[in-house]
Protein backbone atom coordinates (compact mmCIF):
# COMPACT_ATOMS: atom_id res chain seq x y z
CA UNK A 1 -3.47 6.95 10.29
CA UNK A 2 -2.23 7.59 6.47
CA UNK A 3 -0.24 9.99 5.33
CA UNK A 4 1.74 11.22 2.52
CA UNK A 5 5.71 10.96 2.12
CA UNK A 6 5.65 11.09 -1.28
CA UNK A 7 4.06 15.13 -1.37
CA UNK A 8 7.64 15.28 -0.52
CA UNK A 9 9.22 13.51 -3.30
CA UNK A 10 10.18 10.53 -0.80
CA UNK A 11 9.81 7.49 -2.27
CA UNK A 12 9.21 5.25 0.59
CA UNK A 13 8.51 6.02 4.26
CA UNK A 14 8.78 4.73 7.83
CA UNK A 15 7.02 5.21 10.81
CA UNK A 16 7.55 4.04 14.00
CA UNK A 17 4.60 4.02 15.93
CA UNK A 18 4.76 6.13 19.51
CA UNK A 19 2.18 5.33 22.17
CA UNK A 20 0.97 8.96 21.80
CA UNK A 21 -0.61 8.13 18.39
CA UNK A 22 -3.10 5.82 19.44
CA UNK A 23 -3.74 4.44 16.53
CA UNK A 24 -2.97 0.38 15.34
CA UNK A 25 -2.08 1.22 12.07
CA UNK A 26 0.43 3.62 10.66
CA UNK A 27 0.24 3.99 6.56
CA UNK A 28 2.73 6.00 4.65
CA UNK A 29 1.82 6.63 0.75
CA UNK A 30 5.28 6.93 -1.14
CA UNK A 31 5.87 9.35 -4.42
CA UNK A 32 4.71 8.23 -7.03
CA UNK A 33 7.83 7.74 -9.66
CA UNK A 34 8.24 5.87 -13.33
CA UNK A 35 9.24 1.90 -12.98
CA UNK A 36 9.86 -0.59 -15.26
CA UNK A 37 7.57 -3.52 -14.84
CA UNK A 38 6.61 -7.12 -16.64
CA UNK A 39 2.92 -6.71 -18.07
CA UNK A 40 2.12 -9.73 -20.87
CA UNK A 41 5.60 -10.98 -20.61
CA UNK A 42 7.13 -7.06 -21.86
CA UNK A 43 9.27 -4.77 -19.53
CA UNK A 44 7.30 -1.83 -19.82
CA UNK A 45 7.54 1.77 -17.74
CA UNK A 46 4.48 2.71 -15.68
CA UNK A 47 4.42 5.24 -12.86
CA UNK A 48 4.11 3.16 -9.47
CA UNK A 49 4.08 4.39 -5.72
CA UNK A 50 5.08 2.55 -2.39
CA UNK A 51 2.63 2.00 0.13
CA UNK A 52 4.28 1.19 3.84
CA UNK A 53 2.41 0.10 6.97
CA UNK A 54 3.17 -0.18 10.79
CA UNK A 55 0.64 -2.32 12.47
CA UNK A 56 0.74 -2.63 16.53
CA UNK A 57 1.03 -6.08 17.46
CA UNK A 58 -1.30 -5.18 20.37
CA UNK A 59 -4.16 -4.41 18.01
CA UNK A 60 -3.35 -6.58 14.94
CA UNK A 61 -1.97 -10.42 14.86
CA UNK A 62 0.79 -10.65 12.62
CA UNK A 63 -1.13 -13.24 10.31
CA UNK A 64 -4.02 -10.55 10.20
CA UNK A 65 -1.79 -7.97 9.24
CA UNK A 66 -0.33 -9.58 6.20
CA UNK A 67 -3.42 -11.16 4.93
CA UNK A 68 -4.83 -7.13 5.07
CA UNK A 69 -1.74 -6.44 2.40
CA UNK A 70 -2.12 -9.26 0.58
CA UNK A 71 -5.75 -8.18 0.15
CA UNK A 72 -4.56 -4.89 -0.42
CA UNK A 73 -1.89 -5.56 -3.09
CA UNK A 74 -4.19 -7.64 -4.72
CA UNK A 75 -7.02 -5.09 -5.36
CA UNK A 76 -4.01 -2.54 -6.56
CA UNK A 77 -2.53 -5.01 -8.70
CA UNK A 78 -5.65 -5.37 -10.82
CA UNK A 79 -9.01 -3.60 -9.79
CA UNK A 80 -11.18 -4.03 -12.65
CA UNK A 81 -11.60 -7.94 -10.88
CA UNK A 82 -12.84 -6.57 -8.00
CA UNK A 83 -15.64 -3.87 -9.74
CA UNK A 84 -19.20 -5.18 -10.07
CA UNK A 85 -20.13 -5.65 -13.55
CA UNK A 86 -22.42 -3.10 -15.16
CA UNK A 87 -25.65 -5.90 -15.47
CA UNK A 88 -25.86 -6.61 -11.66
C-alpha cells in the first residue's frame, strides 16, 4: 500500500501496520521540501522527499527488505544508470 503524507505538508510518515490491512508492505511518500545536498563535492539546494516503509516480517525477511531499499535508493539516487540507452 503507498500513500501520500506529504499532500499534507508532512515531511515524513509512519505507519504501523494493523492486521486489517492485509498488505506486507506499508509505503508513505513524504513532502517534498528544499535540502541542501553534496553533488561534485558542492553543497547545493535541491528539492528532496522522504520515502518510509513498513514491511511485515511475516511476508518479507528482514535481509529482503533492506536489499528492496537499497535497490530502491539506488535507482532514485541516479536513474539515468538504470535507462536503456537509445541504440539498443
Amino acid at each position: 500500500m503507498i500513500t501520500s503524507v506529504g499532500m499534507w505538508g508532512v515531511s515524513k510518515g509512519y505507519s504501523p501496520l494493523a492486521p486489517y490491512y492485509r498488505v506486507p508492505v506499508l509505503v508513505l511518500v513524504g513532502a517534498v521540501t528544499d535540502r541542501p545536498v553534496a553533488v561534485d563535492g558542492a553543497v547545493v539546494v535541491r528539492p528532496m522527499l522522504t520515502l518510509t516503509a513498513t514491511f511485515d516480517h511475516r511476508y518479507a525477511d528482514g535481509m529482503h527488505a533492506a536489499r528492496f531499499a537499497d535497490a530502491v535508493r539506488s535507482f532514485l539516487s541516479d536513474p539515468a544508470t538504470f535507462a536503456e540507452s537509445a541504440t539498443d
